[in-house]
C-alpha atoms as a PDB file:
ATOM      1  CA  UNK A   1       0.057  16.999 -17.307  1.00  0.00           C
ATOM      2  CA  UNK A   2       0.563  14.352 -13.954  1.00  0.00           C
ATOM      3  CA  UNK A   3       1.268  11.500 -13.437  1.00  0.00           C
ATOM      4  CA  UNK A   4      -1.617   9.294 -12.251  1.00  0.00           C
ATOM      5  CA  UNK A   5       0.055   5.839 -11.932  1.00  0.00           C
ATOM      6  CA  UNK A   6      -3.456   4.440 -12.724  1.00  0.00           C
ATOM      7  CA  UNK A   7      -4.042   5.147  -8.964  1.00  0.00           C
ATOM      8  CA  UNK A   8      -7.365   6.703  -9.725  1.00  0.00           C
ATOM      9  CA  UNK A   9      -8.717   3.130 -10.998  1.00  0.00           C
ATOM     10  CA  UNK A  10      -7.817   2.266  -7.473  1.00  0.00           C
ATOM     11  CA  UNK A  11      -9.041   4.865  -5.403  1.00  0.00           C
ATOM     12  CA  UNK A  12     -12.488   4.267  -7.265  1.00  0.00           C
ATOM     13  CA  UNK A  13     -12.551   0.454  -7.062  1.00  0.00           C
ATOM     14  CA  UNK A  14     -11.425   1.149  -3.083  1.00  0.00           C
ATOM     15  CA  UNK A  15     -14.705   3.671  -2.926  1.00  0.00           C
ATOM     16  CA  UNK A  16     -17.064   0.329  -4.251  1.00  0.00           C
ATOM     17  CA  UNK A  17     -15.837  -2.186  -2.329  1.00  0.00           C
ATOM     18  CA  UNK A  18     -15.943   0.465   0.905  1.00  0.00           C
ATOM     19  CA  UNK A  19     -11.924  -0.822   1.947  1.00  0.00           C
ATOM     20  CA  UNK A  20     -10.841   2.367   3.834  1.00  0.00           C
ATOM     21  CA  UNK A  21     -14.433   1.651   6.122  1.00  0.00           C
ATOM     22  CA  UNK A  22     -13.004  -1.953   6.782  1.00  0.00           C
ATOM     23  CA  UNK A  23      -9.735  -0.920   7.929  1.00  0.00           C
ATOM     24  CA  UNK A  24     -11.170   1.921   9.781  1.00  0.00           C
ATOM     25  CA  UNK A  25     -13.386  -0.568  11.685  1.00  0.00           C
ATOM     26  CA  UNK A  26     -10.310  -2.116  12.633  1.00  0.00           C
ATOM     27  CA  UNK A  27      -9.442  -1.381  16.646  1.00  0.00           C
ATOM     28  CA  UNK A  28      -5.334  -0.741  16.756  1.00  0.00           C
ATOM     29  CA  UNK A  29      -3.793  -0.789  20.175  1.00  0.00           C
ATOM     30  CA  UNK A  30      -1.720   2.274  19.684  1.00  0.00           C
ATOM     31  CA  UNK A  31      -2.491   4.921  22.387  1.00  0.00           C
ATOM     32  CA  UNK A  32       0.308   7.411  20.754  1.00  0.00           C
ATOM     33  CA  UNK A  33      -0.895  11.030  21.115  1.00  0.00           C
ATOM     34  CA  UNK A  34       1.736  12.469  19.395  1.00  0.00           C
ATOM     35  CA  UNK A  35       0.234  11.471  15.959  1.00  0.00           C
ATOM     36  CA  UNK A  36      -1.102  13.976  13.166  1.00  0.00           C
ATOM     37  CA  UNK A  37      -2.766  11.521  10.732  1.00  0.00           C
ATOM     38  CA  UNK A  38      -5.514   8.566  11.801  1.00  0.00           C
ATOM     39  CA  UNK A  39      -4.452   4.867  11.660  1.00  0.00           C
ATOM     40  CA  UNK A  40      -6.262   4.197   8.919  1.00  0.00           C
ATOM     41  CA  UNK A  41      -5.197   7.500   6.596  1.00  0.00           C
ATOM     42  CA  UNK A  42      -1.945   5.753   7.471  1.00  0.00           C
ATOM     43  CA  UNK A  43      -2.346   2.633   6.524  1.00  0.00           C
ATOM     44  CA  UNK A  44      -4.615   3.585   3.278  1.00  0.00           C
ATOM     45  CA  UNK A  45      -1.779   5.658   2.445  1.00  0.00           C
ATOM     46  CA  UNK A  46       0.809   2.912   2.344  1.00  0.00           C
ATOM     47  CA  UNK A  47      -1.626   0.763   0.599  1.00  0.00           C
ATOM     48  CA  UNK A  48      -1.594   3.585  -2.135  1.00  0.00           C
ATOM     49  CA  UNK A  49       2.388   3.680  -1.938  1.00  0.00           C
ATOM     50  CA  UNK A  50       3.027   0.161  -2.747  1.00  0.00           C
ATOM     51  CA  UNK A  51       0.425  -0.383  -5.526  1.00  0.00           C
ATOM     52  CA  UNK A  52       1.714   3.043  -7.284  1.00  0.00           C
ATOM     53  CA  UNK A  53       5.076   1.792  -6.658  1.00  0.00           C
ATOM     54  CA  UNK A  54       4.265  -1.933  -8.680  1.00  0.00           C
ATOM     55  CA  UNK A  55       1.962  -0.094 -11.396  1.00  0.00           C
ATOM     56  CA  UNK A  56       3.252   0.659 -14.671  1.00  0.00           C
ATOM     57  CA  UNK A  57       3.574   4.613 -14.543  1.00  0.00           C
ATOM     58  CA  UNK A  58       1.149   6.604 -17.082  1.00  0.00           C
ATOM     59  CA  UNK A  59       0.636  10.268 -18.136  1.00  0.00           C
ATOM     60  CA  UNK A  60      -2.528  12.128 -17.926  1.00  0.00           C
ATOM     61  CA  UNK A  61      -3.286  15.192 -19.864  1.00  0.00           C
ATOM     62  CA  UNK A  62      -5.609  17.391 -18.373  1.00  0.00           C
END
């Protein structure tokens, strides 16, 4: 059993409409080489965090 928060919908619906290739075609000026993740696996990832945060929370049974 897990707890998808309906963030599967998302991740799907982000795949279509190709958002993580639009932010990753964004240019940040942040030259910090101390970093583990990418700028956009960042920022995808706090996109993921705040709509599983305002969805209403459902179980999965697998």
């Amino acid at each position: 059993m897990t707890s998808g928060s309906g963030l599967l919908l998302v991740k799907e619906f982000n795949e279509k409409v190709g958002l993580h290739d639009l932010i990753r075609s964004v240019q940040l000026k942040d030259h910090a080489n101390h970093t583990e993740h990418t700028n956009d696996a960042v920022i995808m990832q706090k996109i993921y965090q705040n709509i599983g945060a305002t969805t209403p929370k459902i179980m999965i049974i697998v």
